[in-house]
Every structure is written in C-alpha cells, then in structure tokens.
C-alpha atoms as a PDB file:
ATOM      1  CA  UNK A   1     -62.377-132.972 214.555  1.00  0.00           C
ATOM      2  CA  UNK A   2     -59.904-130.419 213.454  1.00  0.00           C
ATOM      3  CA  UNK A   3     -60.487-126.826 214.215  1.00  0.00           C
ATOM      4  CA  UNK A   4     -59.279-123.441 212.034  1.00  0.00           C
ATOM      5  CA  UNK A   5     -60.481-120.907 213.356  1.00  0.00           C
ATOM      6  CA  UNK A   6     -58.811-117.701 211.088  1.00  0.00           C
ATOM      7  CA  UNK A   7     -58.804-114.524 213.024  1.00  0.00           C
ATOM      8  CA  UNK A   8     -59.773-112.137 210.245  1.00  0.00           C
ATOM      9  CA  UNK A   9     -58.415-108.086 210.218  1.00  0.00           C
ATOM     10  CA  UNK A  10     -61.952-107.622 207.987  1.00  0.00           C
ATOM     11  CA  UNK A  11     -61.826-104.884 205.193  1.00  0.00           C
ATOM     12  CA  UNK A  12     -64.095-102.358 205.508  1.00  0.00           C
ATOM     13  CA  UNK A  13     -67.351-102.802 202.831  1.00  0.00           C
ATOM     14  CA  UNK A  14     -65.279-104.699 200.083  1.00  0.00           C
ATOM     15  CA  UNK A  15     -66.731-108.104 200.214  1.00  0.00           C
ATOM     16  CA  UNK A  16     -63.753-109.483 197.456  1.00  0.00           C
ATOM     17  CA  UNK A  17     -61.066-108.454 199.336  1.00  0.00           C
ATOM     18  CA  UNK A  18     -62.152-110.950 202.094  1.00  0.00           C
ATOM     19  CA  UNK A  19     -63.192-113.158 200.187  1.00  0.00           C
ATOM     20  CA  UNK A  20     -59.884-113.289 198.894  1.00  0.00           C
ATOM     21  CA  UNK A  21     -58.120-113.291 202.489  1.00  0.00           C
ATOM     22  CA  UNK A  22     -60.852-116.416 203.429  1.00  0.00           C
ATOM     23  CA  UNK A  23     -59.161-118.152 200.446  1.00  0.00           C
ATOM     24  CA  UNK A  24     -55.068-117.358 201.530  1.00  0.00           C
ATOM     25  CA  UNK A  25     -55.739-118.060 204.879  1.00  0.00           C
ATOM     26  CA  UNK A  26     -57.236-121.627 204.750  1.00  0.00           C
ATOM     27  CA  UNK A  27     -55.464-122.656 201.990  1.00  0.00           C
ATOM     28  CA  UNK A  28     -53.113-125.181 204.215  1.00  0.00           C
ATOM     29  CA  UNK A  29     -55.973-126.379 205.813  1.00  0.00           C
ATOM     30  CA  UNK A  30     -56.321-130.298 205.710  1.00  0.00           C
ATOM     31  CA  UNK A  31     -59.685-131.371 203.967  1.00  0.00           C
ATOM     32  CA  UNK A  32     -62.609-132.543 206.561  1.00  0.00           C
ATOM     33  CA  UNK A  33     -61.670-129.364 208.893  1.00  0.00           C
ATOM     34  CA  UNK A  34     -64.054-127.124 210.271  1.00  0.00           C
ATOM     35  CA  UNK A  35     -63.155-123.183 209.319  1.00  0.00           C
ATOM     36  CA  UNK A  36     -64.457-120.952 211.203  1.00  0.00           C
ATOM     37  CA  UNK A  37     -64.872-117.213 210.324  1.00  0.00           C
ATOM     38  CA  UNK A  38     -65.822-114.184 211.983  1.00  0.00           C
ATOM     39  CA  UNK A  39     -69.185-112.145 212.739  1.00  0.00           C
ATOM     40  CA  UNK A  40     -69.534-110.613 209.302  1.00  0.00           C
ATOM     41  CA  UNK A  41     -66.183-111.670 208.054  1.00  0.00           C
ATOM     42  CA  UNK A  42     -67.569-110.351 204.269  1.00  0.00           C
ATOM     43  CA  UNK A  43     -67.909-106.439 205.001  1.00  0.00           C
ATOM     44  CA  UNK A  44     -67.404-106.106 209.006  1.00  0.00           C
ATOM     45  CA  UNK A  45     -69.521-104.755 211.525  1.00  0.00           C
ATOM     46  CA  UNK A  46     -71.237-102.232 209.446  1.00  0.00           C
ATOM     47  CA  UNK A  47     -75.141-100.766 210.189  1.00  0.00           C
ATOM     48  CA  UNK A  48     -75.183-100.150 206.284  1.00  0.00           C
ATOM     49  CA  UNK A  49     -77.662-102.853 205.671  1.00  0.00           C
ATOM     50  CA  UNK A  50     -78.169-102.596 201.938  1.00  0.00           C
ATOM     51  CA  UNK A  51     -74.885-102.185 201.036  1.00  0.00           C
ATOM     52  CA  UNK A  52     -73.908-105.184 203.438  1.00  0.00           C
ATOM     53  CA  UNK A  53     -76.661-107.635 201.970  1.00  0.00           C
ATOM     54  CA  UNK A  54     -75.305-107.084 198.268  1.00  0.00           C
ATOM     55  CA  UNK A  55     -73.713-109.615 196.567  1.00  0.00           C
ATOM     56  CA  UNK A  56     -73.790-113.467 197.326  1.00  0.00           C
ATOM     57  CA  UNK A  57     -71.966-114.008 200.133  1.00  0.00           C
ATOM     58  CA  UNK A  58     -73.352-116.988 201.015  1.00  0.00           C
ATOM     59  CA  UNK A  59     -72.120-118.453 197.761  1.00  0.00           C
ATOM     60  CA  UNK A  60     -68.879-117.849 198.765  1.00  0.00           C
ATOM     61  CA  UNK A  61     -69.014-119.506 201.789  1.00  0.00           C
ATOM     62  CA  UNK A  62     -70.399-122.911 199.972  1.00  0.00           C
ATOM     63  CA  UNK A  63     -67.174-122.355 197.503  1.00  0.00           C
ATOM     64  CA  UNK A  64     -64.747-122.104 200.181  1.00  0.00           C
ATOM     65  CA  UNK A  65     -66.480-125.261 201.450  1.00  0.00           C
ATOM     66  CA  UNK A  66     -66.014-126.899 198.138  1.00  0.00           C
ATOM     67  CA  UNK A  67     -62.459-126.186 197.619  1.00  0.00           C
ATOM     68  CA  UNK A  68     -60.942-126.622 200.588  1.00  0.00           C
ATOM     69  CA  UNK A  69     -62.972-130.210 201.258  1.00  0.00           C
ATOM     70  CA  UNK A  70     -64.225-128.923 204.200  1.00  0.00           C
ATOM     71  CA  UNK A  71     -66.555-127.801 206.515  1.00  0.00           C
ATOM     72  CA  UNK A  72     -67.352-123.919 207.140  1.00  0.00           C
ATOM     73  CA  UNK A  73     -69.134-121.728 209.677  1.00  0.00           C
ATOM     74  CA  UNK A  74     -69.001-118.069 208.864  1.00  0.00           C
ATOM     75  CA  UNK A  75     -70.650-114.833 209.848  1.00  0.00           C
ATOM     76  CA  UNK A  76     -72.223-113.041 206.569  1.00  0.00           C
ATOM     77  CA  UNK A  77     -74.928-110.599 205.479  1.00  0.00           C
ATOM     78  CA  UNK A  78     -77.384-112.538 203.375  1.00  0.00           C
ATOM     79  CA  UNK A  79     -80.346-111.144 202.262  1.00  0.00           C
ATOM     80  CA  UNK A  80     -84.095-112.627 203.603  1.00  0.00           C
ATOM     81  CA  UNK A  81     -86.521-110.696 200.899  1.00  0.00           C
ATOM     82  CA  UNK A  82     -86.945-107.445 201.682  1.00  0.00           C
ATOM     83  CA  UNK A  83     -84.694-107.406 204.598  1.00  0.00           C
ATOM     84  CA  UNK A  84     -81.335-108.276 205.758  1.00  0.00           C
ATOM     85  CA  UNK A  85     -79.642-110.676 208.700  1.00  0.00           C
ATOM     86  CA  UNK A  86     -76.526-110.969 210.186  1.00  0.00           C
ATOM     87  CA  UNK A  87     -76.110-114.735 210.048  1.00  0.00           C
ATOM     88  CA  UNK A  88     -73.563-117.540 210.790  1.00  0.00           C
ATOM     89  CA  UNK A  89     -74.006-119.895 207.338  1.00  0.00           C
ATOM     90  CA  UNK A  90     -72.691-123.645 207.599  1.00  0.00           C
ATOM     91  CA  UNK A  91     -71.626-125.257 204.473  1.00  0.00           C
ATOM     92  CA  UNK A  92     -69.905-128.600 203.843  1.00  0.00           C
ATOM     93  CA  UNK A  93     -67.932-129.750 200.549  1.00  0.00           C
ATOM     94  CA  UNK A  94     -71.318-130.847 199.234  1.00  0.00           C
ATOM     95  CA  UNK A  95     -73.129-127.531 199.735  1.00  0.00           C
ATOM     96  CA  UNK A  96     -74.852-124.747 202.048  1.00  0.00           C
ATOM     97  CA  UNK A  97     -76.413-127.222 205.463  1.00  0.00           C
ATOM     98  CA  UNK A  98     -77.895-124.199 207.999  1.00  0.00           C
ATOM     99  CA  UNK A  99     -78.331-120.886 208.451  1.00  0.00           C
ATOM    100  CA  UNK A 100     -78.359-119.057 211.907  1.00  0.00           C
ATOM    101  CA  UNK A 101     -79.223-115.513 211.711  1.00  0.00           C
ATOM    102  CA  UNK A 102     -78.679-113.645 214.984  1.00  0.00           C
ATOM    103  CA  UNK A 103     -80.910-113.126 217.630  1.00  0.00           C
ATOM    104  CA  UNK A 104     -79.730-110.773 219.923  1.00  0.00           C
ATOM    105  CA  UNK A 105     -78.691-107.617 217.660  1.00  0.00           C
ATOM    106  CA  UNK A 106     -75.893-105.545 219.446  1.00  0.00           C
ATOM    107  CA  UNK A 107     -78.375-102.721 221.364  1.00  0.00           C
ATOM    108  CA  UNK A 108     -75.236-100.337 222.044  1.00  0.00           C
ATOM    109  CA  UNK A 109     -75.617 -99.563 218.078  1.00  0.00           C
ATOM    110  CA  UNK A 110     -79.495-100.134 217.578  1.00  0.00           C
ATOM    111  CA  UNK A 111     -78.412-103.710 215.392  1.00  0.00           C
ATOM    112  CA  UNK A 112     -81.876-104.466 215.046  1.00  0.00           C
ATOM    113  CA  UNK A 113     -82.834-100.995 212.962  1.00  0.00           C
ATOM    114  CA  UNK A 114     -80.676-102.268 210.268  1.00  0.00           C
ATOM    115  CA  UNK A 115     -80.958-106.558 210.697  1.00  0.00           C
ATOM    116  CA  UNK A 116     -83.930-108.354 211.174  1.00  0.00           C
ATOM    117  CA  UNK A 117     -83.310-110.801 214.117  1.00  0.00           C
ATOM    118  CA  UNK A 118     -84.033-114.271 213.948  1.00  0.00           C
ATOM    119  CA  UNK A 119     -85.875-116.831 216.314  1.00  0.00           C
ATOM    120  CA  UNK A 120     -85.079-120.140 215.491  1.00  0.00           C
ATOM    121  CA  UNK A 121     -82.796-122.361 217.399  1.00  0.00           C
ATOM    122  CA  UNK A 122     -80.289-123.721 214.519  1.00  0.00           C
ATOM    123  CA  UNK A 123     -78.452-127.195 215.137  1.00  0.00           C
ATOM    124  CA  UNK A 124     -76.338-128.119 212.019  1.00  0.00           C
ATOM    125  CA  UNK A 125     -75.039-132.049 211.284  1.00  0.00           C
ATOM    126  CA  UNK A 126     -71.445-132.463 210.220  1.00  0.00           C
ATOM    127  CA  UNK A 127     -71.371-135.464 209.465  1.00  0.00           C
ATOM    128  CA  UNK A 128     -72.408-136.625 213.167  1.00  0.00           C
ATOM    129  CA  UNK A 129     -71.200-133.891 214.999  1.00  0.00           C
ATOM    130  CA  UNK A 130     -73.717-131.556 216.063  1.00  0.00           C
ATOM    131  CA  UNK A 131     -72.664-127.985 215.598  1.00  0.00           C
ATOM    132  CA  UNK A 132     -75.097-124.910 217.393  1.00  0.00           C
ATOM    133  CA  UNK A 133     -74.131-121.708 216.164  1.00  0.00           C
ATOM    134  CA  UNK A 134     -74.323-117.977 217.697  1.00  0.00           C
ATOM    135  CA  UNK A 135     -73.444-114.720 217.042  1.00  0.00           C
ATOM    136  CA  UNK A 136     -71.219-112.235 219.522  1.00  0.00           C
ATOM    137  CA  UNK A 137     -73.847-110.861 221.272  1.00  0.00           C
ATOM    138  CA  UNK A 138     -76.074-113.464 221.758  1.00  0.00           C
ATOM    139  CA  UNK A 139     -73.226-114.647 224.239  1.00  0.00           C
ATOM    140  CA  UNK A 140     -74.459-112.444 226.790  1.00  0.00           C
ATOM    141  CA  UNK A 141     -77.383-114.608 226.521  1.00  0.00           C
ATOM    142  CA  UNK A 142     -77.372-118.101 228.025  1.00  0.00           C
ATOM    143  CA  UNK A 143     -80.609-119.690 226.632  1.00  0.00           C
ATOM    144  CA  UNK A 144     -79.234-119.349 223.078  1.00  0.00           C
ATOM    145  CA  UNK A 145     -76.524-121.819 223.905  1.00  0.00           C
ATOM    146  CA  UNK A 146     -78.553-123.581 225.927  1.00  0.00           C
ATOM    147  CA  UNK A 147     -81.493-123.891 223.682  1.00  0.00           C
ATOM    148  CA  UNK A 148     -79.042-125.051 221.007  1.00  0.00           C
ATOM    149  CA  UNK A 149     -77.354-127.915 223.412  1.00  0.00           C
ATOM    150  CA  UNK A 150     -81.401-129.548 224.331  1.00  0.00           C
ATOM    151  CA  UNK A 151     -81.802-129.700 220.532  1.00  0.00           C
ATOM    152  CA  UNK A 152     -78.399-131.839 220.182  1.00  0.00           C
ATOM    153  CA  UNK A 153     -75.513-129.299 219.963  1.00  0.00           C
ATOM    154  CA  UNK A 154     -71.782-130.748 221.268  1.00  0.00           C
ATOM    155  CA  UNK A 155     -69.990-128.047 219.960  1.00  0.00           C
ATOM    156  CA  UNK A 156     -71.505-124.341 219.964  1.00  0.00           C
ATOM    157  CA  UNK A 157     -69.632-121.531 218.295  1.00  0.00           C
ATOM    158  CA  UNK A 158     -69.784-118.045 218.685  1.00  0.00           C
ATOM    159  CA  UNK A 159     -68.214-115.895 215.667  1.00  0.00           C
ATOM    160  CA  UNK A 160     -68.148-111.972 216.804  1.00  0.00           C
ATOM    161  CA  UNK A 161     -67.047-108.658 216.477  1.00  0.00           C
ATOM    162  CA  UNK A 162     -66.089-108.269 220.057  1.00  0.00           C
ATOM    163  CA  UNK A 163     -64.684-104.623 220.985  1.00  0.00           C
ATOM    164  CA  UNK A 164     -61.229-104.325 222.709  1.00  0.00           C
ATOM    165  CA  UNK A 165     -63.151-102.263 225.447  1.00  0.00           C
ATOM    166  CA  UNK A 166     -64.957-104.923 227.127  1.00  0.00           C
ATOM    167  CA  UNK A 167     -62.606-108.201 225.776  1.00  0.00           C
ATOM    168  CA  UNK A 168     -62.123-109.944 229.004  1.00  0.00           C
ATOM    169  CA  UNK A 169     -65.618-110.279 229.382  1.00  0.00           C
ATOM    170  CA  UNK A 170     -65.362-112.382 225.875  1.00  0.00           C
ATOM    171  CA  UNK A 171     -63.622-115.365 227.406  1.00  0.00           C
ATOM    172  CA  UNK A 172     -64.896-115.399 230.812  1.00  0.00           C
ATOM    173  CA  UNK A 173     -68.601-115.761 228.698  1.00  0.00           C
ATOM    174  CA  UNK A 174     -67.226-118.753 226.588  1.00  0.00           C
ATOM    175  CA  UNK A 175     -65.787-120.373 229.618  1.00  0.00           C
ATOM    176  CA  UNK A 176     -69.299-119.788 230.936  1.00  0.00           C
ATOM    177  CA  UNK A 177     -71.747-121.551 227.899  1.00  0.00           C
ATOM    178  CA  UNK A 178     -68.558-124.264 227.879  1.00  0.00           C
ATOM    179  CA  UNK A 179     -69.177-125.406 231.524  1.00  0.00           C
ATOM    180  CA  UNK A 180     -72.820-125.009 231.960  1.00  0.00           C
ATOM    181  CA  UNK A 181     -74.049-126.514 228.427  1.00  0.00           C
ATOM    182  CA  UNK A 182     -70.952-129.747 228.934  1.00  0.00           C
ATOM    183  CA  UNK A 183     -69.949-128.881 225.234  1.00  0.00           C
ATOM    184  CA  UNK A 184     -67.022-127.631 223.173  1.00  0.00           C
ATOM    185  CA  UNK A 185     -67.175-124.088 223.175  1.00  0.00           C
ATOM    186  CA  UNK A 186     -65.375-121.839 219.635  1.00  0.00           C
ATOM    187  CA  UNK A 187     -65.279-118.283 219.800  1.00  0.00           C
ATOM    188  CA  UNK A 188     -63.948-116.764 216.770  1.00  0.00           C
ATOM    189  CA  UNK A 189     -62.921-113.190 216.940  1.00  0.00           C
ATOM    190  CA  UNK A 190     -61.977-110.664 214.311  1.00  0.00           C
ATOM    191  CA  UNK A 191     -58.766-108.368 214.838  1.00  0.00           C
ATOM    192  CA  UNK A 192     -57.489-104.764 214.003  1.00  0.00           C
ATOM    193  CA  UNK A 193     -59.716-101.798 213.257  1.00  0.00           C
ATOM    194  CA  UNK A 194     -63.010-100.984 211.194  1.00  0.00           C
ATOM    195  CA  UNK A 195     -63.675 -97.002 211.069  1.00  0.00           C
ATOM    196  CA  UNK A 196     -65.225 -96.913 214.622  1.00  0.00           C
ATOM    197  CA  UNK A 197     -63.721-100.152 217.206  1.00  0.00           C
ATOM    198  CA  UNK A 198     -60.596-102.054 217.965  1.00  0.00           C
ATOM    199  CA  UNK A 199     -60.917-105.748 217.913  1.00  0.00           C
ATOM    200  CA  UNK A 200     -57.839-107.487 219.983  1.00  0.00           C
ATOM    201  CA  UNK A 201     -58.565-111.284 218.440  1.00  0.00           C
ATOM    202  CA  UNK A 202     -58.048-113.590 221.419  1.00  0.00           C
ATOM    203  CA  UNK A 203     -59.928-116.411 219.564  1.00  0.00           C
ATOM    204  CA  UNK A 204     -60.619-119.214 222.113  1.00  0.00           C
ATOM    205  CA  UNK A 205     -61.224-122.977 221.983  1.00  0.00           C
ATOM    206  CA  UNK A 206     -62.881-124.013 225.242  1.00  0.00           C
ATOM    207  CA  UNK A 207     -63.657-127.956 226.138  1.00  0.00           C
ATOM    208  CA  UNK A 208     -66.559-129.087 227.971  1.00  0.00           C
ATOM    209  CA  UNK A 209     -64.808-128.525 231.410  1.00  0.00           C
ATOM    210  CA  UNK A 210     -64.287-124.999 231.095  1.00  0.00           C
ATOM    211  CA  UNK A 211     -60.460-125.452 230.245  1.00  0.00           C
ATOM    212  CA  UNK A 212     -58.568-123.555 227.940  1.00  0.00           C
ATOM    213  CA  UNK A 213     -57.571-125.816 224.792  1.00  0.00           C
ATOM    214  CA  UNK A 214     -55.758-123.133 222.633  1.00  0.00           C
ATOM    215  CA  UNK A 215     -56.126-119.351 222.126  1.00  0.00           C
ATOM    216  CA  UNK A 216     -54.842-117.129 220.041  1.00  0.00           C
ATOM    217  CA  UNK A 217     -53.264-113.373 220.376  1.00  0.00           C
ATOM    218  CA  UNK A 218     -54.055-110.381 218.293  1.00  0.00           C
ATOM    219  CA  UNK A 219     -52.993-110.665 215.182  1.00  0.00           C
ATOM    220  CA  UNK A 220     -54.388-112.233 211.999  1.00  0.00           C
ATOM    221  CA  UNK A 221     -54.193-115.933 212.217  1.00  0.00           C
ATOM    222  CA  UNK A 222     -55.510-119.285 211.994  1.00  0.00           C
ATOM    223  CA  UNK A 223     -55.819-120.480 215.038  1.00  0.00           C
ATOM    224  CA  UNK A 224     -55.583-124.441 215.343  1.00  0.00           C
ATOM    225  CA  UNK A 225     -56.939-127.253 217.277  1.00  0.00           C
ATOM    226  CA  UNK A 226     -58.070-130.874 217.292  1.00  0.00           C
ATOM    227  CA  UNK A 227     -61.433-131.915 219.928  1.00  0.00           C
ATOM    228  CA  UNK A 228     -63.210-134.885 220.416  1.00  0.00           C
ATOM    229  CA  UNK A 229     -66.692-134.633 220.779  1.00  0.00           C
ATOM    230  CA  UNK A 230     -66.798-138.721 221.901  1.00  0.00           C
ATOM    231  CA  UNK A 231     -65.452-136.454 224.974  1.00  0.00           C
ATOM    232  CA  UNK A 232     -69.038-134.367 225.455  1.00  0.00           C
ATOM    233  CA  UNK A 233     -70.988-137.153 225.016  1.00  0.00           C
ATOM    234  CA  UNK A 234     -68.903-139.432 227.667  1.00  0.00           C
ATOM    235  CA  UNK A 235     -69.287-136.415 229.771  1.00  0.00           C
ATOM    236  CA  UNK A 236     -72.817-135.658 229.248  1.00  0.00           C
ATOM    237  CA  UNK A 237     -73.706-139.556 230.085  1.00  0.00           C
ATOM    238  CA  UNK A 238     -71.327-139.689 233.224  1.00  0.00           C
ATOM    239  CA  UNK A 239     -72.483-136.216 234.438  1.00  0.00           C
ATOM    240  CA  UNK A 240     -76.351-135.656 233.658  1.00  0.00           C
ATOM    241  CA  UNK A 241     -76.156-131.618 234.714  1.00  0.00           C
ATOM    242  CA  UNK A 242     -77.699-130.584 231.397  1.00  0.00           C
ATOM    243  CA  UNK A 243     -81.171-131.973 231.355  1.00  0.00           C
ATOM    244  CA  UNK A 244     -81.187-131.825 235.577  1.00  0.00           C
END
C-alpha cells in the first residue's frame, strides 16, 4: 500500500482554507493511496467546540476520497447531536467507511469539557487491509492500539497535534505501539504554529519491527512511503507475541 501522509501547517478556525490545502497537497497522489491528515486538520487544535463542529467536514473528507481515487484517514470535528468529537473519519472513493472519535482527550487543556470522548474500538477495511485508528493523545495509552490490533488492525495510525515541547516523546511512543502490537505504525503530525503551540512535524512511518521506514522534517509536506502488510501478517504467524 502506498502511504501520503501530508504534514499540514493548519489555519486557524477557517475550515476552507484547509480544505483547500488538503486538495493542493494530494493532488499528485496516485489513485488507491492512503492520505493521511492531521488531528483536526479542518480548524486545528481549538477548545472552541461549536465553532469547530460547524460545517460538514466530514463531507469533505468523503470528496477528497472521491477525487483523488483514494483512500483517506483524517482528524475532523464532526458533530454527534448535541455534542461534538474530535474524530479520525476513514473514507474510500466509494464513500465515508468508519469513524473513530478520540478517547483520551488531551487533560493538559481539559479536551474533554469541550469533546465528548468516545469508547468504541474502531477497525476500518480497505479493501483487506485492516486500518485501527487513534488520536495524539491516546498514544500515551497502549490498550487503544492494542485493543485495535485483537480486533484485526495491521496498520494503526495516530494523526495528532503533538507540541514541539515534548516531540521526542512522539516517536519513541510510535516505535513503542509498532513493536509491541507487530503492526505498521503512521503518525501524522501537523507543523508551524496555531495561537498558543509549536508543532515541529516529524511525521513517522514505523514497520512492525520498530524500524524507521521514512520520516519527515518540519515543514509542510507529504510525506511518502510504500508497506506491505503481507509483512505483519508473516510476522504475526512466525512470531505469536500478540495474543501470548
């Protein structure tokens, strides 16, 4: 499977200006890819629920799918009734497939004042491979990943907002959930600035032995890379650590 993984510098609160920077950046991308894109990659990390949740951000997503043939995991605000959920949405060409909505919001701002968390353990089918997403802080927490690789997942992602201040902490985790859960492991970071936080990037691809496949720096990028999840599986049958 191809990876993209685009590095977003979000804008602040204006949901079309990403939108259109989603578009630009993936528009090379060859059809069948997965794109991946950032915690919140529609307004950035932003406790202003209501304004957040506006709009129909998840539609996006599915048209992004649709026009660029392929296959999309991104961090949105969508809107759950009367309240509102940070959430990684997977869409293919043929329309929206899962939604994971966080489930460990960020305490260091009070996250869950202004999201509702969610409790279900979300494992989404592309086309065979099986795809368990996750949401920066739920990192720091090793059943998510876990929980998502028992129900199936080969490849987990993690899409985040992770601060400058406590980066190398970022890819030590990923190398972490890679090695322990025998799976592909995608951490897609944003870059640049919102009002409050620097973001330095350093997007990651991770194979199931904890090795390095490709990261990327700290500007805004796509960040590229091919895996084969025939590779987890071989390893999962030769090794049986997982289910030990």
């Amino acid at each position: 499977m191809h990876l993209a993984l685009v590095q977003l510098d979000t804008v602040w609160l204006d949901k079309e200006a990403n939108y259109a920077k989603w578009r630009a950046l993936t528009a090379h991308v060859s059809p069948g890819s997965l794109i991946v894109l950032p915690e919140m990659a529609d307004v950035g990390f932003t406790m202003r629920s209501q304004a957040a949740g506006a709009g129909d951000s998840a539609a996006a997503v599915v048209e992004l799918a649709r026009q660029r043939g392929c296959y999309v995991a991104a961090g949105i605000v969508v809107r759950d009734g009367s309240v509102c959920r940070n959430t990684c949405l997977t869409a293919g060409p043929d329309g929206e497939i899962a939604r994971y909505a966080k489930r460990h919001p960020f305490v260091l701002v009070k996250e869950g004042l202004s999201y509702a968390p969610g409790t279900e353990v979300v494992v989404a089918d592309l086309a065979g491979t099986m795809l368990g997403p996750s949401i920066c802080f739920d990192l720091r927490h090793p059943h998510v990943q876990r929980e998502a690789a028992l129900a199936g997942a080969e490849v987990l992602v993690n899409v985040a907002n992770w601060p400058e201040a406590r980066i190398n902490h970022w890819k030590a985790l990923l190398v972490a959930r890679a090695i322990e859960n025998q799976a592909y492991m995608i951490g897609c970071n944003r870059c640049g600035r919102d009002p409050y936080v620097a973001y330095p990037g350093q997007s990651v691809v991770v194979d199931p032995l904890g090795e390095i496949v490709v990261e990327a720096g700290e500007e805004e990028s796509v960040l590229e890379a091919e895996i084969d999840v025939e590779r987890v599986r071989q390893l999962r049958r030769d090794m049986p650590f997982l289910r030990s």
